[in-house]
N, C-alpha and C. Protein backbone atom coordinates (compact mmCIF):
# COMPACT_ATOMS: atom_id res chain seq x y z
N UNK A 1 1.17 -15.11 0.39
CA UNK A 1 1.81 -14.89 -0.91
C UNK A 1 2.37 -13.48 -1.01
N UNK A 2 1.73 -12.38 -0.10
CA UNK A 2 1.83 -11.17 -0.53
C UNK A 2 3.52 -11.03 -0.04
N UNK A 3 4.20 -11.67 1.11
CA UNK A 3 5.10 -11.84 1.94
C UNK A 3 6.22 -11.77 0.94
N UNK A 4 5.97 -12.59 0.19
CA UNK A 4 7.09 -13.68 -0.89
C UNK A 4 8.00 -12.16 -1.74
N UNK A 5 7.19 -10.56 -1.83
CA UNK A 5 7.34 -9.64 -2.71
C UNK A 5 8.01 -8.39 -1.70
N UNK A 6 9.28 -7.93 -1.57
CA UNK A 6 9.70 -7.32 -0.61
C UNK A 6 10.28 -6.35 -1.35
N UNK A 7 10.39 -5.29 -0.68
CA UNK A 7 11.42 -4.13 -1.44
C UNK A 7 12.31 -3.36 -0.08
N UNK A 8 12.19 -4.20 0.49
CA UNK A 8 14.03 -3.72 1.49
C UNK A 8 14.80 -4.35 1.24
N UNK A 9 16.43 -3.84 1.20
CA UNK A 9 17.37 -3.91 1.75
C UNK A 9 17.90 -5.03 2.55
N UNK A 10 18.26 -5.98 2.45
CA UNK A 10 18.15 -6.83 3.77
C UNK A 10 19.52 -6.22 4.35
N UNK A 11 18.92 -6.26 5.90
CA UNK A 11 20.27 -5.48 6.89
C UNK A 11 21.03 -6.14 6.88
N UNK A 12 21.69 -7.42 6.43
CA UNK A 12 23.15 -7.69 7.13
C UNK A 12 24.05 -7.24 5.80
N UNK A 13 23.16 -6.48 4.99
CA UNK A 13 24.06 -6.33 4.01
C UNK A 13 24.89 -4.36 3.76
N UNK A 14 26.17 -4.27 4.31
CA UNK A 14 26.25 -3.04 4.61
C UNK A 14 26.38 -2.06 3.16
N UNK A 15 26.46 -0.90 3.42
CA UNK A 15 26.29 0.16 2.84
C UNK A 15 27.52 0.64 1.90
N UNK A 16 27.87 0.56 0.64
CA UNK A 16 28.95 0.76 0.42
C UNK A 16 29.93 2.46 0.38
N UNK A 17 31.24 2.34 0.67
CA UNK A 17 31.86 3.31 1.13
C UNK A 17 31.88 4.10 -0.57
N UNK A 18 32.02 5.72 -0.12
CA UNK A 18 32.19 6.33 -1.58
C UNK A 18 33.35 5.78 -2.12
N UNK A 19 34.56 5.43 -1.62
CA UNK A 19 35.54 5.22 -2.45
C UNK A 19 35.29 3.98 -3.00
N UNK A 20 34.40 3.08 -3.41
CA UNK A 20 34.29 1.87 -3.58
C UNK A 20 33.35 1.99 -5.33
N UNK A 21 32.84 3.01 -5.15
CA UNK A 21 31.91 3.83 -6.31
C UNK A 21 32.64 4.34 -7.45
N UNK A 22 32.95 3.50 -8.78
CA UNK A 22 32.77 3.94 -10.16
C UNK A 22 32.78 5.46 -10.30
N UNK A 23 33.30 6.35 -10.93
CA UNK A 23 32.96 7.73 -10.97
C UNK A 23 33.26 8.09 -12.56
N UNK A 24 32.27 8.20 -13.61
CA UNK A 24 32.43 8.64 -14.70
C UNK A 24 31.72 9.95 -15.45
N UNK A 25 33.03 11.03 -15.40
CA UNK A 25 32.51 12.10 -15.85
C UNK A 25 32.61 12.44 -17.47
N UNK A 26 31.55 12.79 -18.04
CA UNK A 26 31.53 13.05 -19.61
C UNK A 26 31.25 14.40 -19.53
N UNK A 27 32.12 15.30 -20.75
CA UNK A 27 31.96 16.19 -21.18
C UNK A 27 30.68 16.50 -22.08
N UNK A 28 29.57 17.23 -21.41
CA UNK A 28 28.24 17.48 -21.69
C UNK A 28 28.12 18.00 -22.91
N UNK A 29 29.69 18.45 -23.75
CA UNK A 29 29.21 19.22 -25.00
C UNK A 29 29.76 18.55 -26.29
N UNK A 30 30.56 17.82 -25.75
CA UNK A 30 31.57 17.08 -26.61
C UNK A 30 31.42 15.69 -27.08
N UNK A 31 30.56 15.14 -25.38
CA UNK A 31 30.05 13.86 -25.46
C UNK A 31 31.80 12.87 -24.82
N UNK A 32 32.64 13.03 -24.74
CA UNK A 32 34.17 12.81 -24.63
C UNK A 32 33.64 12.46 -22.80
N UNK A 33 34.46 11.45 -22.52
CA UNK A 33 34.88 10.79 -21.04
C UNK A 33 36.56 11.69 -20.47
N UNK A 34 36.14 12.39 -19.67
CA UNK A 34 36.81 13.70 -19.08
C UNK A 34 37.78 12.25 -17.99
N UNK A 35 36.74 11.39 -17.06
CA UNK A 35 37.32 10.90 -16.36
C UNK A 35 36.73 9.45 -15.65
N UNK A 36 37.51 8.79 -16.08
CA UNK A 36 36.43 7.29 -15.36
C UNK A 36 37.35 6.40 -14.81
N UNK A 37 37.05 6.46 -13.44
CA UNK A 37 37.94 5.27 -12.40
C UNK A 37 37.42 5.53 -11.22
N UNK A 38 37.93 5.20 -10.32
CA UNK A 38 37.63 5.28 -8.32
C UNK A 38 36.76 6.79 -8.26
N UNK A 39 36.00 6.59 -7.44
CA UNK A 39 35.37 8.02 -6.75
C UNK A 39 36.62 8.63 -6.00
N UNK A 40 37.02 9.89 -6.05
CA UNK A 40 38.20 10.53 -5.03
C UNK A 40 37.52 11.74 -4.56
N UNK A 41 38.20 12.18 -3.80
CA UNK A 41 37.67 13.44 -3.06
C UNK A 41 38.02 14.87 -3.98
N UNK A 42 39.05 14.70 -4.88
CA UNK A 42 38.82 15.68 -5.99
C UNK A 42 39.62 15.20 -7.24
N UNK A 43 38.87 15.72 -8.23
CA UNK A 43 39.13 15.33 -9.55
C UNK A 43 39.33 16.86 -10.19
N UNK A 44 40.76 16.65 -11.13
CA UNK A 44 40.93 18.02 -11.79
C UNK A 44 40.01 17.63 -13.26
N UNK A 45 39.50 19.07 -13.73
CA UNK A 45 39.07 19.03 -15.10
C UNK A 45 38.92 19.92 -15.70
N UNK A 46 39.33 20.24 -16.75
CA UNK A 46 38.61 21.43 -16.93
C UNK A 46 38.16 22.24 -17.80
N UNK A 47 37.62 23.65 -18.01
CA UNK A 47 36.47 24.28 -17.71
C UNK A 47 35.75 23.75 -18.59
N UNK A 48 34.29 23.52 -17.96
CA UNK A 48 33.23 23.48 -18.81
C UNK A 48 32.06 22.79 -18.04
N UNK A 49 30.87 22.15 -18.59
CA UNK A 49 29.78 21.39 -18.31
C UNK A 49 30.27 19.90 -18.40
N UNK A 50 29.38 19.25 -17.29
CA UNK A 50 29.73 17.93 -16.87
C UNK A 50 29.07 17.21 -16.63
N UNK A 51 28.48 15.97 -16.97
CA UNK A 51 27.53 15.03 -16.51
C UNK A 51 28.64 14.01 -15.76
N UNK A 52 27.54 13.53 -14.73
CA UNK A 52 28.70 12.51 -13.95
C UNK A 52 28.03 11.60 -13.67
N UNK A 53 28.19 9.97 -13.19
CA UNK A 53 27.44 9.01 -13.10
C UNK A 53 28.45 8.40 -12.36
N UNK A 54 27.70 7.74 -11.13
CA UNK A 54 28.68 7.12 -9.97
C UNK A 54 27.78 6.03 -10.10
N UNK A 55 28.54 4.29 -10.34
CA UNK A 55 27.73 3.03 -9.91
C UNK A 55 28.83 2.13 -8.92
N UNK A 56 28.09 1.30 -8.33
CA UNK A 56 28.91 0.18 -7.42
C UNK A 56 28.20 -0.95 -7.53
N UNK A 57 29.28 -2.24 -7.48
CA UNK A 57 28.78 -3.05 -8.28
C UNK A 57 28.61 -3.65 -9.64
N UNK A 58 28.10 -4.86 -9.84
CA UNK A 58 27.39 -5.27 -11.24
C UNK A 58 26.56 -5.73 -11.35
N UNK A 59 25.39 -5.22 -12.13
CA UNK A 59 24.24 -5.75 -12.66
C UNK A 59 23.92 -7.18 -13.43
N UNK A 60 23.76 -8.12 -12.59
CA UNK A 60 23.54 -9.26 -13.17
C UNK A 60 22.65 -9.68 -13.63
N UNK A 61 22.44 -10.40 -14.77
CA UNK A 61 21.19 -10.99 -14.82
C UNK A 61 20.04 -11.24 -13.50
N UNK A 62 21.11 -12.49 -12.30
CA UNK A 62 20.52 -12.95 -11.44
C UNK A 62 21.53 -13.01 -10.53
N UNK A 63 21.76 -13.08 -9.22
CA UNK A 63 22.51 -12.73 -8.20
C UNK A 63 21.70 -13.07 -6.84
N UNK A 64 22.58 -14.08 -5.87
CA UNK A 64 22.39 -13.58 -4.67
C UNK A 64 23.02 -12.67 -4.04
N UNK A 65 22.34 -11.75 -3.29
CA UNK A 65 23.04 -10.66 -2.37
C UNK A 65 24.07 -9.60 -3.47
N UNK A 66 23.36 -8.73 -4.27
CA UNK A 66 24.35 -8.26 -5.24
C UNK A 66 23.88 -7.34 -5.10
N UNK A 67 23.16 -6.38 -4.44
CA UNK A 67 22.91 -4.69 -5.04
C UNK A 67 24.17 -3.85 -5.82
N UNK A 68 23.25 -3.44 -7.04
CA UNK A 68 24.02 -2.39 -8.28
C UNK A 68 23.36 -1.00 -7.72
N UNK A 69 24.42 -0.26 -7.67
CA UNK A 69 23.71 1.72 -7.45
C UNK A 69 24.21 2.23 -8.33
N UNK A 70 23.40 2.82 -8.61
CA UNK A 70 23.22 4.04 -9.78
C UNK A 70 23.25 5.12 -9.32
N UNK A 71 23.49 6.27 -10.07
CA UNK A 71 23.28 7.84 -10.04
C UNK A 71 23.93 8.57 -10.33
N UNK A 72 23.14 9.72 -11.24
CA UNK A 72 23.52 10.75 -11.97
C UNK A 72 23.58 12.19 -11.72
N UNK A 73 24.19 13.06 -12.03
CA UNK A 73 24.08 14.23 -11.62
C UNK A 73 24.66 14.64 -13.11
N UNK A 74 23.62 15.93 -13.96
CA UNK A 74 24.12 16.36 -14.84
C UNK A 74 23.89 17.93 -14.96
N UNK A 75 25.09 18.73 -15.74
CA UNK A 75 25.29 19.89 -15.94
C UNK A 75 25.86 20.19 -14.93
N UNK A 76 27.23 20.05 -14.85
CA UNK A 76 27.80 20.32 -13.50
C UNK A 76 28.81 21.00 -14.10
N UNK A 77 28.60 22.66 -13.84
CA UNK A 77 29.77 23.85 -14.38
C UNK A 77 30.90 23.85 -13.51
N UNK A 78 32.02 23.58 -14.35
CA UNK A 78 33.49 23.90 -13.62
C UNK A 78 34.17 24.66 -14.41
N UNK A 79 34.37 26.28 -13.52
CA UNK A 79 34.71 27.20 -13.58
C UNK A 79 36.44 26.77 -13.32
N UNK A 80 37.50 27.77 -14.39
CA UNK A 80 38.63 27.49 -13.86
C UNK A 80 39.39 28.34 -12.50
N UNK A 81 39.88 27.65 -11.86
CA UNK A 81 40.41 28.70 -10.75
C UNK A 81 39.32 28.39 -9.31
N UNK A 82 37.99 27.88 -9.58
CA UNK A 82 37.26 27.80 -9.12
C UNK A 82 36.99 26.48 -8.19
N UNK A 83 36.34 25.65 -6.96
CA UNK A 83 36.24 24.51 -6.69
C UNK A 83 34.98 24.18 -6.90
N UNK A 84 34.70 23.18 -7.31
CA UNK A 84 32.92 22.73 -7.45
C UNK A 84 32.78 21.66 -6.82
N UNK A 85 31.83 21.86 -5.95
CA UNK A 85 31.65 20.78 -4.91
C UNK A 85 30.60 19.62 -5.49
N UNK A 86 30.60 18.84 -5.96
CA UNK A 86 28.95 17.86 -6.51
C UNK A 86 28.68 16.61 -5.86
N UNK A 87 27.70 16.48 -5.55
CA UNK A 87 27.11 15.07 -4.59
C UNK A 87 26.27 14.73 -5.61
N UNK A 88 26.68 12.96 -5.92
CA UNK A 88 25.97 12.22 -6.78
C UNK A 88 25.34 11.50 -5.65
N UNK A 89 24.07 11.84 -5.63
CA UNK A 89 23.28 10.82 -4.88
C UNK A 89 22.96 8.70 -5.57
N UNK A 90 22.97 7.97 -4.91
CA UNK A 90 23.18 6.76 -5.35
C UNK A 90 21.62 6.22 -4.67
N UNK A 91 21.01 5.16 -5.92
CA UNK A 91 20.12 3.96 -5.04
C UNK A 91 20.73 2.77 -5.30
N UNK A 92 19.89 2.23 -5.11
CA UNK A 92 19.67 0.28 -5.17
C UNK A 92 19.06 0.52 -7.29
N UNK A 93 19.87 0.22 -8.06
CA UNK A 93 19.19 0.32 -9.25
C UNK A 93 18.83 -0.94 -9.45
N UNK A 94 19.10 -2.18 -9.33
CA UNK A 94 18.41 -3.59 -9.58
C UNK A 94 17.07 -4.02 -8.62
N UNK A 95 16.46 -5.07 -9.45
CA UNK A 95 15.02 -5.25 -8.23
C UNK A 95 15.88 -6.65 -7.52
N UNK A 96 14.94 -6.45 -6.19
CA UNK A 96 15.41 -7.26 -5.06
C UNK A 96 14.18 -8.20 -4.75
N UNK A 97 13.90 -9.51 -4.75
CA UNK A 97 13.38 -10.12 -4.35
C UNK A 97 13.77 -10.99 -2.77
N UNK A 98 12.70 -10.73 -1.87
CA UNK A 98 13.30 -12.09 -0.85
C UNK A 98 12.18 -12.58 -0.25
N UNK A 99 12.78 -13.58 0.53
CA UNK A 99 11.01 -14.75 0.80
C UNK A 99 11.06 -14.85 2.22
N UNK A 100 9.74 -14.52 2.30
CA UNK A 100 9.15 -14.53 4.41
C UNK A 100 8.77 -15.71 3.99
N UNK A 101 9.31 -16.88 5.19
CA UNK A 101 8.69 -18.48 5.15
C UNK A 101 8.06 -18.44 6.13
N UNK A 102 6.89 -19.02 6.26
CA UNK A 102 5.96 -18.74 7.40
C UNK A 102 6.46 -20.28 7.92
N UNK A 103 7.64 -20.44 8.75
CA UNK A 103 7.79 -22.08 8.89
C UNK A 103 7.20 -22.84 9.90
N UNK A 104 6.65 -22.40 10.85
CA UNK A 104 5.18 -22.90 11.45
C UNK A 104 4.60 -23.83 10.82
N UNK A 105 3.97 -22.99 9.80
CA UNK A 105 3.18 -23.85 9.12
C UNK A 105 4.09 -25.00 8.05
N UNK A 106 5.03 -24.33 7.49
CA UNK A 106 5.69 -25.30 6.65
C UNK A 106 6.22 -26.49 7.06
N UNK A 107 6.33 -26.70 8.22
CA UNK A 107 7.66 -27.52 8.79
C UNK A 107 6.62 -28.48 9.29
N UNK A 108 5.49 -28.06 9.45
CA UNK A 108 4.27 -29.12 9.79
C UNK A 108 4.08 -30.30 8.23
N UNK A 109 4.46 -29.47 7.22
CA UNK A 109 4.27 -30.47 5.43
C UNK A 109 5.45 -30.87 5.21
N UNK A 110 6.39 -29.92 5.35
CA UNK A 110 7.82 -30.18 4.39
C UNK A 110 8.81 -30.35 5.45
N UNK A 111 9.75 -31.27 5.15
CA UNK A 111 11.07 -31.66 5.92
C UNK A 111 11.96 -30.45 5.17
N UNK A 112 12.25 -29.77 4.51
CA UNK A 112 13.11 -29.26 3.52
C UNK A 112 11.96 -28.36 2.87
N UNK A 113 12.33 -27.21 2.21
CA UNK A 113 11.83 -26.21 1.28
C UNK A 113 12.67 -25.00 0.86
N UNK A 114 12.40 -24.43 -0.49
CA UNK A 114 13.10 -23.20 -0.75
C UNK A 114 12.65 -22.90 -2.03
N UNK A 115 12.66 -22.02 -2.47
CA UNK A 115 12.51 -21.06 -3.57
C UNK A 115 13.30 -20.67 -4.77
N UNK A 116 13.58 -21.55 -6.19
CA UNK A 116 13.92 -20.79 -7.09
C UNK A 116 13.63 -19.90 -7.56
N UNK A 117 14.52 -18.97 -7.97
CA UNK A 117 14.48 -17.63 -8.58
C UNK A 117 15.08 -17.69 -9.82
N UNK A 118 14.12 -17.38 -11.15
CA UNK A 118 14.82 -17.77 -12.60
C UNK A 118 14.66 -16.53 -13.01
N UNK A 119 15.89 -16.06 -14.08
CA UNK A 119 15.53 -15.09 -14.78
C UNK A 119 16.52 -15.76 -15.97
N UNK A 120 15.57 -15.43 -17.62
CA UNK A 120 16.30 -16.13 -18.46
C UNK A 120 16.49 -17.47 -18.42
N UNK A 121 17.78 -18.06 -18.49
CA UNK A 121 18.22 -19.41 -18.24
C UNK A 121 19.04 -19.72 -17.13
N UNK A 122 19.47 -18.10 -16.38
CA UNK A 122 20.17 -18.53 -14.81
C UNK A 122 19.04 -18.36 -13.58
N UNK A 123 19.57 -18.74 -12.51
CA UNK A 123 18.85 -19.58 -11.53
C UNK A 123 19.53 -18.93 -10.48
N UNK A 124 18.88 -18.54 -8.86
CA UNK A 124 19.72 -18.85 -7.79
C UNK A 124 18.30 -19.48 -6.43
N UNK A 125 18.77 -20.02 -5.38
CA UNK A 125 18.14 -20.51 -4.69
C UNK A 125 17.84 -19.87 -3.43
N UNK A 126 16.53 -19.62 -2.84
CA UNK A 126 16.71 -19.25 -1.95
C UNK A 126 15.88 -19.69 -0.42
N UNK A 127 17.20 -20.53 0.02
CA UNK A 127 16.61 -21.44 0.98
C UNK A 127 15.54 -21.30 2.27
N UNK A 128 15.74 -22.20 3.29
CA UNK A 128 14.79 -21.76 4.29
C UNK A 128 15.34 -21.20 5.13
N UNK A 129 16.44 -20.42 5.37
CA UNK A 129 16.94 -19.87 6.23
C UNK A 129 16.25 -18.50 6.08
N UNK A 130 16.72 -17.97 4.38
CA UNK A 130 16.09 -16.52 4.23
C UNK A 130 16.90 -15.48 4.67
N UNK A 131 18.31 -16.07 4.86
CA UNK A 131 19.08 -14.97 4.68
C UNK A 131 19.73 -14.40 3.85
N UNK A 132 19.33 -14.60 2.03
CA UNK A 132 20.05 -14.35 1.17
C UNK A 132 18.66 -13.59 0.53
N UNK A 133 19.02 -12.87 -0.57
CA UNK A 133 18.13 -11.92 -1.27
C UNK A 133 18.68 -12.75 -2.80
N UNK A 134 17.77 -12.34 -3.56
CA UNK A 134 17.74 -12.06 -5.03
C UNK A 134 18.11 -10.74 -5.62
N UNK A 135 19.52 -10.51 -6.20
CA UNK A 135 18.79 -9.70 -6.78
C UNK A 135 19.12 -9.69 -8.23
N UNK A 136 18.02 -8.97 -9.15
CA UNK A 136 18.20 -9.15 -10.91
C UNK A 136 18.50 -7.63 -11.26
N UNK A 137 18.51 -7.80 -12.63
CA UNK A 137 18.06 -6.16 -13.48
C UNK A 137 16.72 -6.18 -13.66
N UNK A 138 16.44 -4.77 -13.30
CA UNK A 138 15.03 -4.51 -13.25
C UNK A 138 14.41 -4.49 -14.43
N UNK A 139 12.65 -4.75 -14.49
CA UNK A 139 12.32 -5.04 -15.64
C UNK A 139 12.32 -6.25 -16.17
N UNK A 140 12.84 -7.64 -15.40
CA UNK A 140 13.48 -9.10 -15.98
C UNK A 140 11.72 -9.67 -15.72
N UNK A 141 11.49 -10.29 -16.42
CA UNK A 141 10.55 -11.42 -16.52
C UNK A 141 11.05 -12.79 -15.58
N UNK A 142 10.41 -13.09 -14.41
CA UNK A 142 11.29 -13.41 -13.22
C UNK A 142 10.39 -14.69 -13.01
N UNK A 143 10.64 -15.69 -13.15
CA UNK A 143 10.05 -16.87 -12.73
C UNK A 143 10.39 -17.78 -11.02
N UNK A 144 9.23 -17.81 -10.50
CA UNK A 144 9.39 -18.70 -9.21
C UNK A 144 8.75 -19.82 -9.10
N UNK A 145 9.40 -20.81 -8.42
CA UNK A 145 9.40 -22.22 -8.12
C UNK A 145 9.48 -22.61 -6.57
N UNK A 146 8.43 -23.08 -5.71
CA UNK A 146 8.77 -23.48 -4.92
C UNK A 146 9.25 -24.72 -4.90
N UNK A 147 10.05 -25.05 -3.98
CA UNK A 147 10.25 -26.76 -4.54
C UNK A 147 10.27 -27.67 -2.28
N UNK A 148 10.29 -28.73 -2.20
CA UNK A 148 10.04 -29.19 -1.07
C UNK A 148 10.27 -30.81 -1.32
N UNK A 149 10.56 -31.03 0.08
CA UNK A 149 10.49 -32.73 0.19
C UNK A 149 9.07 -32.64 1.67
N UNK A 150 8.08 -33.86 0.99
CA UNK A 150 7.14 -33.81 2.28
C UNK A 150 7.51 -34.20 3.64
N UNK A 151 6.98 -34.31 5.02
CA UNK A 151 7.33 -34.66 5.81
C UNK A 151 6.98 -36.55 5.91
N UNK A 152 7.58 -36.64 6.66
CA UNK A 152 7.12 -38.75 7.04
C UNK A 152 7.58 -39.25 5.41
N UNK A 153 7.53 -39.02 4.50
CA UNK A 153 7.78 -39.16 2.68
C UNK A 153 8.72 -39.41 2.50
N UNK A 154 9.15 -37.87 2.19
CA UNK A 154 10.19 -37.42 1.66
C UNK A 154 10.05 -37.21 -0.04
N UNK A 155 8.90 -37.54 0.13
CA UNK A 155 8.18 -36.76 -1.74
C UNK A 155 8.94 -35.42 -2.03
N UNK A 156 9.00 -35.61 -3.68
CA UNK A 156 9.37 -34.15 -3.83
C UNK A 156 8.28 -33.66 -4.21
N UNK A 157 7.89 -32.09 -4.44
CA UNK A 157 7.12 -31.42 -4.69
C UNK A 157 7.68 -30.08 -5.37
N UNK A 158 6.94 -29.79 -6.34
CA UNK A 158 7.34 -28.41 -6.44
C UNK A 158 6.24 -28.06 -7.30
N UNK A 159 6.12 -26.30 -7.15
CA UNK A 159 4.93 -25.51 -7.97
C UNK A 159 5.39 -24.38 -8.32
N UNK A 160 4.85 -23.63 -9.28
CA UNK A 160 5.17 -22.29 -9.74
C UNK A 160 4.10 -21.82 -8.91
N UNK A 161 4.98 -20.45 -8.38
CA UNK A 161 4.29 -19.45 -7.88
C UNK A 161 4.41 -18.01 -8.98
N UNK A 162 2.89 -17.80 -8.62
CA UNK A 162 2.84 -16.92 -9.19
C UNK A 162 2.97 -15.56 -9.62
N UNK A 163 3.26 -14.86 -10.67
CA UNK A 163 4.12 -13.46 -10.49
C UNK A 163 3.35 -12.34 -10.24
N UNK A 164 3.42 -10.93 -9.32
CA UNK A 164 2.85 -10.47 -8.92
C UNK A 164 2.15 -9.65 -10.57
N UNK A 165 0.67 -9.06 -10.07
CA UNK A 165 0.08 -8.22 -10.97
C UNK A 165 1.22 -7.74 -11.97
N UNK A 166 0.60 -7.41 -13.25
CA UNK A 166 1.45 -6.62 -14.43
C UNK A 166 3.06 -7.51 -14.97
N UNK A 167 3.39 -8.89 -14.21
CA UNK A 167 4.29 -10.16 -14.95
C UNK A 167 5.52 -9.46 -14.55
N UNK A 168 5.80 -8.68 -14.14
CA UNK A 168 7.21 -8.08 -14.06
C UNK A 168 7.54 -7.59 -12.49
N UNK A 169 8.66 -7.56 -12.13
CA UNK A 169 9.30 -6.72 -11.06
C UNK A 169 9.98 -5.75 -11.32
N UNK A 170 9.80 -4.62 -10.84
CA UNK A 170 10.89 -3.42 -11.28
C UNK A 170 11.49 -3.12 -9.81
N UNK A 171 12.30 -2.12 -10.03
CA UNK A 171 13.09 -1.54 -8.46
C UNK A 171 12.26 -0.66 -8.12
């Protein structure tokens, strides 16, 4: 069971390029949007204090294979005449669920098996291959379902599995 609760990355999923990254800078004193579109290698603005927030992506309810990144960098002085260099560092801001099938053993009960993933009233599936991830907004009250057809049968089956300690997943 402990398997079923993962917090990597799955590798076939690559890394996104800075220019692909949201870039919204607000004026720290004014509260005013100085600049919001594509990440570029320089942005004019000027003088003053700056909060900036770079995301990629969208935060879905529920999603296969969707990582959202976040990150902030604030009080960022731009002097006029001057260049200011700033690196918004980015994570994974949504939680990621994915499922180790131990199919050894499974394939000995079930002809077929896989894993719903509910959050709310949307749904995604995640089969026995196990090459797709979940991912939600963090914090979601996240319901799982295994579901299966038996072997020699072909019964269906299905059970709730249960959610780890404290009912919630975060990132």
């Amino acid at each position: 069971a402990n398997q079923a609760y993962s917090r990597k990355v799955p590798s076939e999923l690559e890394d996104p390029l800075s220019t692909m990254f949201q870039l919204r800078v607000i004026d720290a004193v004014t509260n005013k949007v100085a600049y919001s579109d594509k990440c570029k290698e320089f942005i004019l603005l000027k003088e003053g204090t700056y909060n900036l927030t770079a995301t990629y992506g969208e935060n879905p309810v529920i999603a296969l294979d969707a990582p959202y990144y976040v990150g902030t960098l604030e009080n960022q002085n731009v002097v006029t005449g001057q260049e200011t260099l700033a690196t918004v560092s980015c994570a994974v801001a949504n939680a990621l669920l994915s499922v180790s099938y131990n199919e050894e053993s499974l394939k000995k009960v079930y002809e077929d098996y896989s894993v719903m993933v509910s959050v709310d009233e949307q749904s995604v599936e995640i089969d026995a291959t196990g090459g797709k991830s979940a991912y939600f907004k963090a914090d979601s009250s996240v319901k799982l379902v295994f579901h299966g057809h038996l072997a020699g049968t072909g019964k269906e089956v299905s059970y709730d599995i249960v959610e780890p300690e404290g009912g919630k997943f975060t990132n």
